[in-house]
N, C-alpha and C. Protein backbone atom coordinates (compact mmCIF):
# COMPACT_ATOMS: atom_id res chain seq x y z
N UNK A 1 -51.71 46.21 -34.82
CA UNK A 1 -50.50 46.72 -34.24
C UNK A 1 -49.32 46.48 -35.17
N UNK A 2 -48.07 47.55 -35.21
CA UNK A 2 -47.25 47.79 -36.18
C UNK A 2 -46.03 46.56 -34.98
N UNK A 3 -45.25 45.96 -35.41
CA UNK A 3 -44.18 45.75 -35.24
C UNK A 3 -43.77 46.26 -34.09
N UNK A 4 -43.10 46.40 -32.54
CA UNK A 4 -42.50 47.36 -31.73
C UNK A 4 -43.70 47.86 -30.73
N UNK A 5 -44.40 47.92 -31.33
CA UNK A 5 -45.93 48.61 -30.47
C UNK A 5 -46.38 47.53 -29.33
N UNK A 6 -46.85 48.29 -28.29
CA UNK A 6 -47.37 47.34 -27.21
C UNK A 6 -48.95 48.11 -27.12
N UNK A 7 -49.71 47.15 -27.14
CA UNK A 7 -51.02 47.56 -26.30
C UNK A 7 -51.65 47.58 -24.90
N UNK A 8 -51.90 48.42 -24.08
CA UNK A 8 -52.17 48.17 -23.11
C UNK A 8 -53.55 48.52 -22.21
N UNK A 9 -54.31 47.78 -21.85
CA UNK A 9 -55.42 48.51 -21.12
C UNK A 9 -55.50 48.20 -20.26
N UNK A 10 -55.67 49.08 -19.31
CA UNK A 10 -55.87 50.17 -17.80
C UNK A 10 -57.03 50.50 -17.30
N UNK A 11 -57.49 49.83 -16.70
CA UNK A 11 -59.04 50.38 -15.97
C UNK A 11 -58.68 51.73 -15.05
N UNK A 12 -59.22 52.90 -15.17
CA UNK A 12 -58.79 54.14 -13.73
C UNK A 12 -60.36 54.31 -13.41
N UNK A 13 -60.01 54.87 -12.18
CA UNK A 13 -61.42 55.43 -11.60
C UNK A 13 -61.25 56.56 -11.63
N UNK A 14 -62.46 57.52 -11.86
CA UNK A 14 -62.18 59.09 -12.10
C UNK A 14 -63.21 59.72 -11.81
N UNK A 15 -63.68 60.65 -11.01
CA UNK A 15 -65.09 61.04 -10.90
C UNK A 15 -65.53 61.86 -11.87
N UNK A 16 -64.66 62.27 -13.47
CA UNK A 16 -65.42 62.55 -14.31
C UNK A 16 -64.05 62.55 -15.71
N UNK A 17 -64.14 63.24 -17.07
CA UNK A 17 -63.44 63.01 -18.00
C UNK A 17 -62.19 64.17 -17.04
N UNK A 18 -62.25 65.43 -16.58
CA UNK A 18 -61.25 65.93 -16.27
C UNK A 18 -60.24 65.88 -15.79
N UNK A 19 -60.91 64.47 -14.07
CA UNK A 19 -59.90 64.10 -13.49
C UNK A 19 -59.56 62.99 -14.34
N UNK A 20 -59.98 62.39 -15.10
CA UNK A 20 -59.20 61.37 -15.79
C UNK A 20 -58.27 61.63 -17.00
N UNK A 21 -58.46 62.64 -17.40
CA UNK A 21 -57.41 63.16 -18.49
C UNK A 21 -56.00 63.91 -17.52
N UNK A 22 -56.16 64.46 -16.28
CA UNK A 22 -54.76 64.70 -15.33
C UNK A 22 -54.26 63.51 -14.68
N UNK A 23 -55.08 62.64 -14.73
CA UNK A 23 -54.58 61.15 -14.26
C UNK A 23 -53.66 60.42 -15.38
N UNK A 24 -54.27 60.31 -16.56
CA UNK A 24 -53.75 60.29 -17.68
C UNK A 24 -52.08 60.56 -18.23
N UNK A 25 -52.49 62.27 -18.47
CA UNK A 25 -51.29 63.33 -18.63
C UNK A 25 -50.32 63.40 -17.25
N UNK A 26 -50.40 62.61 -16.41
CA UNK A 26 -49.32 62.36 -15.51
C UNK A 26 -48.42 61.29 -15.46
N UNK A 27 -48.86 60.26 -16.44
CA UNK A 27 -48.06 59.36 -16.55
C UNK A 27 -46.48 59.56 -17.23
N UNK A 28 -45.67 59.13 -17.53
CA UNK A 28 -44.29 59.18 -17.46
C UNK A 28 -44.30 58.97 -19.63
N UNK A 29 -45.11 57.71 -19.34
CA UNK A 29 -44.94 57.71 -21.39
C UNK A 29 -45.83 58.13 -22.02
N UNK A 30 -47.09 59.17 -21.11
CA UNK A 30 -48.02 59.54 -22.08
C UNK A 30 -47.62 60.25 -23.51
N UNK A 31 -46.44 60.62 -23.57
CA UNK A 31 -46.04 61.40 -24.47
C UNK A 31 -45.81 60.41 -25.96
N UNK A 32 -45.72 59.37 -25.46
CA UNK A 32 -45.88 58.24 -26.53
C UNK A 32 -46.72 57.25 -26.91
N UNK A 33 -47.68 57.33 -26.30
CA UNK A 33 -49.08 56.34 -26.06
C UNK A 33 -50.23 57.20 -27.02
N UNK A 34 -51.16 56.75 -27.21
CA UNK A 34 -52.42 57.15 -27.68
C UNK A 34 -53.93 56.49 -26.41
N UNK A 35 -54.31 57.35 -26.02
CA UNK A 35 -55.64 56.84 -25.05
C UNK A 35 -56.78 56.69 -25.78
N UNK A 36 -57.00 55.60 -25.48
CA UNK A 36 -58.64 55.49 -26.02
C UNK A 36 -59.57 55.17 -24.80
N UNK A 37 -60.14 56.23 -24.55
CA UNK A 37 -61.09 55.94 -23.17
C UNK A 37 -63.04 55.53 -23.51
N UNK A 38 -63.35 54.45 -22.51
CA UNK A 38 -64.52 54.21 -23.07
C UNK A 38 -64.85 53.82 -21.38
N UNK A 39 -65.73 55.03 -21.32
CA UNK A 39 -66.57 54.52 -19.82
C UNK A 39 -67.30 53.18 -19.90
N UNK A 40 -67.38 53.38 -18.18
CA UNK A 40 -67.68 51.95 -17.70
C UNK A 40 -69.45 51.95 -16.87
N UNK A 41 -69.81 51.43 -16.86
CA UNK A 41 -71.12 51.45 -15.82
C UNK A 41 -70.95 50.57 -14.92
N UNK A 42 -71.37 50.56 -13.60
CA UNK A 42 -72.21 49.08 -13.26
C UNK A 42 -72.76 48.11 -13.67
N UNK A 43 -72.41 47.04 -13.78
CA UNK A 43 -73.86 45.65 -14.69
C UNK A 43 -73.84 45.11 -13.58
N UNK A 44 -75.11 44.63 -13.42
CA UNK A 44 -75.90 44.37 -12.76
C UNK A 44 -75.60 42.80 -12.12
N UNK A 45 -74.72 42.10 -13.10
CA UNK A 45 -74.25 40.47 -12.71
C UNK A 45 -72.72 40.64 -12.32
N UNK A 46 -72.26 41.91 -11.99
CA UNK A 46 -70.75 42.32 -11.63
C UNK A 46 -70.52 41.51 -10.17
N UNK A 47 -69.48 40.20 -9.87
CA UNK A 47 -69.27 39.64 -8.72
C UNK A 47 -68.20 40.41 -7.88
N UNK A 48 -67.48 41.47 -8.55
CA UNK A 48 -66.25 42.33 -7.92
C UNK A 48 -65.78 41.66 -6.96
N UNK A 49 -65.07 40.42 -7.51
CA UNK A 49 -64.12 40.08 -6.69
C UNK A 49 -62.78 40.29 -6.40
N UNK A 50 -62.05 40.06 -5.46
CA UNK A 50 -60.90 40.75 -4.97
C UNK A 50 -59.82 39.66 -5.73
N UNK A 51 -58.80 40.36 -5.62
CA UNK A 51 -57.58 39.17 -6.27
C UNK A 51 -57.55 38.81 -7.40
N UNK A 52 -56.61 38.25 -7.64
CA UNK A 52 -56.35 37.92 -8.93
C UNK A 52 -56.18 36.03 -8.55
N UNK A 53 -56.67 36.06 -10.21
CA UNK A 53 -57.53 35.01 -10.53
C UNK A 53 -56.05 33.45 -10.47
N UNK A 54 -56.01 32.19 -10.43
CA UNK A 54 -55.17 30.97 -10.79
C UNK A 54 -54.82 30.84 -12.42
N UNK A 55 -55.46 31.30 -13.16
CA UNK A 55 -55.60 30.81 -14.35
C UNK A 55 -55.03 31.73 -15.76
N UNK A 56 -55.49 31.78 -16.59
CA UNK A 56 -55.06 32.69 -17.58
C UNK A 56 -56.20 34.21 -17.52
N UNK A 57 -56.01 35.34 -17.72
CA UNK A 57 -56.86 36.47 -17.31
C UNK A 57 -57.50 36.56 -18.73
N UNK A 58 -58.49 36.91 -18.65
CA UNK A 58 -59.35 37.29 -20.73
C UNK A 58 -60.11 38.29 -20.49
N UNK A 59 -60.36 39.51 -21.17
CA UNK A 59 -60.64 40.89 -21.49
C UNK A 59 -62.01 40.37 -22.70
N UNK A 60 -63.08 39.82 -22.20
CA UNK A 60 -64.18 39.78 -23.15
C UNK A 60 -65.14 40.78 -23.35
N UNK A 61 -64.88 41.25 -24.94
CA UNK A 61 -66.22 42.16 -25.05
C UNK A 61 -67.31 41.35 -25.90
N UNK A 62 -68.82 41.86 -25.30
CA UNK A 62 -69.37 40.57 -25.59
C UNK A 62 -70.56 41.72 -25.79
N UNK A 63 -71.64 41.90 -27.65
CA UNK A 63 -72.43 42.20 -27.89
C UNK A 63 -73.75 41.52 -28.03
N UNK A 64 -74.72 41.87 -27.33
CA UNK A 64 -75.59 40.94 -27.19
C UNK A 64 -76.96 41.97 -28.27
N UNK A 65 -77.25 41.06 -28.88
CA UNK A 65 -78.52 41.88 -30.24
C UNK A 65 -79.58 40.81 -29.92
N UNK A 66 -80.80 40.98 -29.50
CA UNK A 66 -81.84 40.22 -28.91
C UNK A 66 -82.70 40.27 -30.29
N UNK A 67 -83.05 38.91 -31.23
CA UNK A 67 -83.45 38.97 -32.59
C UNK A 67 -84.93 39.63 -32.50
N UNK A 68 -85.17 39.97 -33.49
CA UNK A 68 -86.52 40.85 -33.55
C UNK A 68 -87.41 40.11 -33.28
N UNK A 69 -88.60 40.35 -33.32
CA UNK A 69 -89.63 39.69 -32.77
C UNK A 69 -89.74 38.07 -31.49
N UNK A 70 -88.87 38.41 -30.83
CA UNK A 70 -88.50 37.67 -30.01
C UNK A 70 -89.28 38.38 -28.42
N UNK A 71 -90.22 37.38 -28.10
CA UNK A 71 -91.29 37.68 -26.91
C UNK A 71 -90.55 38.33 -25.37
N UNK A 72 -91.21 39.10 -25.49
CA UNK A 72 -91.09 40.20 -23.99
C UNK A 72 -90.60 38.93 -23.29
N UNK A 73 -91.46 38.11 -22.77
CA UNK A 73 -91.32 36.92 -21.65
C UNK A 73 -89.90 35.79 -22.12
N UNK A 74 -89.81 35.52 -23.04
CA UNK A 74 -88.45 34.81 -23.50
C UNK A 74 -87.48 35.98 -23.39
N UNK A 75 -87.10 36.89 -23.70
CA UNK A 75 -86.02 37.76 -23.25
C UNK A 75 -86.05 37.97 -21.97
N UNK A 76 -86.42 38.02 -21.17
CA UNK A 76 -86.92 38.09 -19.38
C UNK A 76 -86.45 36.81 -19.05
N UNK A 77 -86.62 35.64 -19.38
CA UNK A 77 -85.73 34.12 -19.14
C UNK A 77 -84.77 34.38 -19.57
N UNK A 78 -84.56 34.95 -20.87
CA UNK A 78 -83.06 34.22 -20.64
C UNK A 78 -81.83 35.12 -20.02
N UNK A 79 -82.40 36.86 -20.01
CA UNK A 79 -81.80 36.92 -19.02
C UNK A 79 -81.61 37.15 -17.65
N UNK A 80 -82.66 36.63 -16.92
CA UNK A 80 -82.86 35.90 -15.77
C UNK A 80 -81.71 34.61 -15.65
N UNK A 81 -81.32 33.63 -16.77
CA UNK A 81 -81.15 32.67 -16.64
C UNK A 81 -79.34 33.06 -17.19
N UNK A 82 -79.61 33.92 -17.32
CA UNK A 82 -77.91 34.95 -17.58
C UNK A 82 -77.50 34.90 -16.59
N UNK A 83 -78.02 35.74 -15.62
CA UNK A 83 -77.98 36.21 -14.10
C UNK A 83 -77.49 35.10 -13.66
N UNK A 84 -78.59 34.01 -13.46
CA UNK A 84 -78.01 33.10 -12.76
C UNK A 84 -76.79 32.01 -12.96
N UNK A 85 -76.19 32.16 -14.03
CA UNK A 85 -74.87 31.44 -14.92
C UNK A 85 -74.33 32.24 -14.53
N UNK A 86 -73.83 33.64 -14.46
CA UNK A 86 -72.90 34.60 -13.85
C UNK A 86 -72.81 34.62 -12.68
N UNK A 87 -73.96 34.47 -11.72
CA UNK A 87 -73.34 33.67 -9.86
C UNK A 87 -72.46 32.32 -10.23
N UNK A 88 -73.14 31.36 -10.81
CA UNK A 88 -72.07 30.28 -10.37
C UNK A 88 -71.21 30.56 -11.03
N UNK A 89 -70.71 31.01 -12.12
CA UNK A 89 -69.60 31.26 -12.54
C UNK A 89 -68.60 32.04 -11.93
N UNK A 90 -68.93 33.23 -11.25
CA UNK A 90 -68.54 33.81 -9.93
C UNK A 90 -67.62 33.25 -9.42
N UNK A 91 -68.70 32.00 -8.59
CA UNK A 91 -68.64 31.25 -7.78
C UNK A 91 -67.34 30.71 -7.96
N UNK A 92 -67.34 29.60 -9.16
CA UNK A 92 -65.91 29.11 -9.49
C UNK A 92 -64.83 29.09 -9.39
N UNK A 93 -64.90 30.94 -9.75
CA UNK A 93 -63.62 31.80 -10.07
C UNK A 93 -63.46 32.96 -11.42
N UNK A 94 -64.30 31.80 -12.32
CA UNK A 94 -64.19 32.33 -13.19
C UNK A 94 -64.32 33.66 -14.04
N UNK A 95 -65.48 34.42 -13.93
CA UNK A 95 -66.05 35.15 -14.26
C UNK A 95 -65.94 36.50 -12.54
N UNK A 96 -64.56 37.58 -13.17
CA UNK A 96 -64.53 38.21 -12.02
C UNK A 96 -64.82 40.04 -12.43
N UNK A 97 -65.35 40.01 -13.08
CA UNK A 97 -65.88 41.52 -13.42
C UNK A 97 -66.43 42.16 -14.42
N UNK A 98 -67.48 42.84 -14.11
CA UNK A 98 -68.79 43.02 -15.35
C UNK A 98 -68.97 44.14 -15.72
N UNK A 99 -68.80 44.73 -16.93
CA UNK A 99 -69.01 46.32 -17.11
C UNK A 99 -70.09 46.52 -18.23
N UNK A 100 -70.79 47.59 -18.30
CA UNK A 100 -71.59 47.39 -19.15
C UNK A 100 -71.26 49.03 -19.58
N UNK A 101 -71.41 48.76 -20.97
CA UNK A 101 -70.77 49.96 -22.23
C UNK A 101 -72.32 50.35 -22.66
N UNK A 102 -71.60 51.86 -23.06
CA UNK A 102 -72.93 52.31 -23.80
C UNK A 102 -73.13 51.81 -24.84
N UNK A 103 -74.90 51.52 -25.52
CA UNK A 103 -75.12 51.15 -26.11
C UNK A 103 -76.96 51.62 -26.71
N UNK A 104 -77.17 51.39 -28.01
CA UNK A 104 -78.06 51.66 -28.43
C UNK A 104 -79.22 50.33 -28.21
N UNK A 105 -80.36 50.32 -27.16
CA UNK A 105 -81.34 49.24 -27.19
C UNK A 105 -81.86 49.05 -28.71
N UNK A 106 -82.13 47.93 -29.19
CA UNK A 106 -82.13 46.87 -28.60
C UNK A 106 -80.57 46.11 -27.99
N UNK A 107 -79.77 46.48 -28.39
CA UNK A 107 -78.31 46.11 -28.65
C UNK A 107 -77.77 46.71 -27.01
N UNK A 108 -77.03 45.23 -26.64
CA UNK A 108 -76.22 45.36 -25.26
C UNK A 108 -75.09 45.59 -25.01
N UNK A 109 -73.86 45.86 -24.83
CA UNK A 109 -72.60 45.62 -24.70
C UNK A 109 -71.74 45.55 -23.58
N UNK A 110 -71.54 44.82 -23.12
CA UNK A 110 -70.68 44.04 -21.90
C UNK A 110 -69.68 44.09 -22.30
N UNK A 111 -68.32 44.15 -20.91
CA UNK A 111 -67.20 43.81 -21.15
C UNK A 111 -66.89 43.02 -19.51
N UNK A 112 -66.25 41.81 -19.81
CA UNK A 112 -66.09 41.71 -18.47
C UNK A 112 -64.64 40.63 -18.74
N UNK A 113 -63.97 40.73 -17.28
CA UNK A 113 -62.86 40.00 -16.74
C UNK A 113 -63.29 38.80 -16.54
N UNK A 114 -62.45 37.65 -17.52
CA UNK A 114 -62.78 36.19 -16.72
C UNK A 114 -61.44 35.39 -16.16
N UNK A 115 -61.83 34.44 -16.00
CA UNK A 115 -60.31 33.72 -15.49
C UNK A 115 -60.59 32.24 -16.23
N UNK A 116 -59.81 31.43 -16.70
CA UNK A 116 -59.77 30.35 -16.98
C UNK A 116 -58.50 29.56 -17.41
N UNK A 117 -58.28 28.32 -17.63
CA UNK A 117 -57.04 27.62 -17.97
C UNK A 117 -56.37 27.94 -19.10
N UNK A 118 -57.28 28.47 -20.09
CA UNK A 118 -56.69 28.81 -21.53
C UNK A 118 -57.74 28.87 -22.26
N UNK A 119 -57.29 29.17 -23.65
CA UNK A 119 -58.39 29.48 -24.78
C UNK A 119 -59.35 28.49 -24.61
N UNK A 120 -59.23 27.34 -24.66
CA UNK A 120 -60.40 26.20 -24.66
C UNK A 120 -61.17 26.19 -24.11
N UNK A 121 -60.89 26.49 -22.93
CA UNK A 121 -61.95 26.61 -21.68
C UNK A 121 -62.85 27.78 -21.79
N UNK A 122 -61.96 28.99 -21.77
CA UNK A 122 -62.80 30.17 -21.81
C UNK A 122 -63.86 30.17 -22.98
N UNK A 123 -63.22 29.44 -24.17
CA UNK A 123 -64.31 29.30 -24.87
C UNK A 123 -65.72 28.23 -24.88
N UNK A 124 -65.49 27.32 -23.95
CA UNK A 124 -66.13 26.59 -23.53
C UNK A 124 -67.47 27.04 -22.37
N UNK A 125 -66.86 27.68 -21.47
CA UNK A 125 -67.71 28.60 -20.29
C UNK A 125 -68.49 29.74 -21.62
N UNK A 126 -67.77 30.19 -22.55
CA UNK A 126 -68.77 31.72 -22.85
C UNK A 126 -69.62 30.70 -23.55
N UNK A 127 -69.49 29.36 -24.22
CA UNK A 127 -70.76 28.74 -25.14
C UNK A 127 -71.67 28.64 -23.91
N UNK A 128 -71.52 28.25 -22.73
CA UNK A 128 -72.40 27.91 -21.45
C UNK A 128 -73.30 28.72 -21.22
N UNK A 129 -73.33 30.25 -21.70
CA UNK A 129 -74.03 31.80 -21.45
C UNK A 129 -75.24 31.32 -22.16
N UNK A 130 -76.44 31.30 -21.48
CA UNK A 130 -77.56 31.14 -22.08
C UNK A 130 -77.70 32.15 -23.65
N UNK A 131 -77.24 33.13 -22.64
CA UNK A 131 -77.44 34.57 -24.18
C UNK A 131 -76.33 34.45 -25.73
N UNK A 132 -75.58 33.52 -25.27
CA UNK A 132 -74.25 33.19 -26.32
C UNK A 132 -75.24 33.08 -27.55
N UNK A 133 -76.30 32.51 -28.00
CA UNK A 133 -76.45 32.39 -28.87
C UNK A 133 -77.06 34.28 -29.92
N UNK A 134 -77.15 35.30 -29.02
CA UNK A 134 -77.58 36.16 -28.95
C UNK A 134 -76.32 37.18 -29.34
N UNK A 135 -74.91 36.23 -28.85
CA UNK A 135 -74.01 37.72 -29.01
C UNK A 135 -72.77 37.19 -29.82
N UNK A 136 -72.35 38.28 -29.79
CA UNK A 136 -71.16 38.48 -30.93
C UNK A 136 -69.54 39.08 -29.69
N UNK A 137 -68.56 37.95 -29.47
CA UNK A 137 -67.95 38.00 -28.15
C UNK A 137 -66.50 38.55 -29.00
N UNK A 138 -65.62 39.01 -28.50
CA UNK A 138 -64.16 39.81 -28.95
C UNK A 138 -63.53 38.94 -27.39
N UNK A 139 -62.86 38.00 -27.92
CA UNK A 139 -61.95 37.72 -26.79
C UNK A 139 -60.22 38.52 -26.93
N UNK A 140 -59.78 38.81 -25.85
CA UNK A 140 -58.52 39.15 -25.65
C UNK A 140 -57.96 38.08 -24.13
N UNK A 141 -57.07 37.48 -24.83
CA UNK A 141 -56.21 36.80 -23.80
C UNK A 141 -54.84 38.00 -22.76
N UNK A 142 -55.02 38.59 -21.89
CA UNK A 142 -54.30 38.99 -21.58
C UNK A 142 -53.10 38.42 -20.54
N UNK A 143 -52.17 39.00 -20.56
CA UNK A 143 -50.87 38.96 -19.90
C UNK A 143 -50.31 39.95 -18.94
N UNK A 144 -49.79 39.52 -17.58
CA UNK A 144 -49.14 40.93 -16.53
C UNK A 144 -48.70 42.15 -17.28
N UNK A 145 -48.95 43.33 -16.41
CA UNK A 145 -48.16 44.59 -17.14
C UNK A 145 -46.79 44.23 -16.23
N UNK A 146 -46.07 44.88 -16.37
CA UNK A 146 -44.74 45.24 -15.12
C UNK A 146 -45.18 46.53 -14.52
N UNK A 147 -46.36 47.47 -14.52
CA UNK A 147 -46.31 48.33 -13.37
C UNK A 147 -47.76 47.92 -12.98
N UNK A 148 -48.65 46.48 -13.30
CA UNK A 148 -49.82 46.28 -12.23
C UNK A 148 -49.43 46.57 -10.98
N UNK A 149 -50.71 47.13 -10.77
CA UNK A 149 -50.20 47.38 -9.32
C UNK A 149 -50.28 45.91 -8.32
N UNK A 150 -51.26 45.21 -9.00
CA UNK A 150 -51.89 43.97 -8.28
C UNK A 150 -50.62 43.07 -8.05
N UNK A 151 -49.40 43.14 -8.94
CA UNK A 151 -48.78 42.34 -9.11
C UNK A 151 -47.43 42.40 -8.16
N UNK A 152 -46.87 41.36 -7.66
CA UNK A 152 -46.21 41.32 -6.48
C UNK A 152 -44.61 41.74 -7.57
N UNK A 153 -43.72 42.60 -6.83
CA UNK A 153 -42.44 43.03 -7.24
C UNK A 153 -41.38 42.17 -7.18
């Protein structure tokens, strides 16, 4: 980013690229923004919880490359044992939304919402991910917009 520039990302729901490009082109500064849109899926360890989180919010994209010759049955543990680190983490607070990006198998790509006290921590919980040793994580610490909607006026 140049000097002056703000970045911002926006989750929308859209039932396809059309309505999301008039959703888009209705905004007030599209005329000065650049969109970069990258669908979302369901993942399967998504806790969709409501509210917003106590802590600091983080935008993790997290590539997971499962090493070659690595046994049918050990990839089935560990992420089985994924699964189950993403309930309690849930649980916590921490870990409040799971998206899963297209991607070429063997290769995974997740993006999900966490919550935590600050950099330390969050980096502390993603070493906890059984699969951490498997992926390659892009943290973004984010901060309120002024038109969230979530956010009280």
């Amino acid at each position: 980013m140049k000097p002056g520039e703000w970045r911002t990302l926006g989750l929308f729901a859209a039932e396809d690229a059309d309505e999301l490009e008039g959703v888009l082109a209705s905004m007030p500064l599209r005329i000065w923004r650049t969109d970069e849109v990258e669908p979302l899926s369901p993942h399967p360890n998504d806790p969709a919880l409501p509210g917003v989180g106590a802590g600091h919010e983080f935008l993790i994209a997290m590539t997971i490359a499962v090493p070659d010759g690595t046994p049918s049955s050990a990839v089935d543990d560990k992420f089985n044992r994924e699964a189950q680190r993403a309930r309690e983490l849930s649980t916590q607070g921490h870990l409040r939304r799971l998206w899963t990006l297209a991607a070429e198998e063997p290769v995974r790509r997740t993006l999900g919402l966490w919550d935590a006290s600050g950099p330390a921590e969050i980096g502390t919980i993603l070493e906890s991910l059984p699969l951490y040793a498997w992926m390659t994580v892009d943290t973004t610490e984010l901060s309120p917009h002024p038109s969230d909607p979530v956010t009280p006026e």
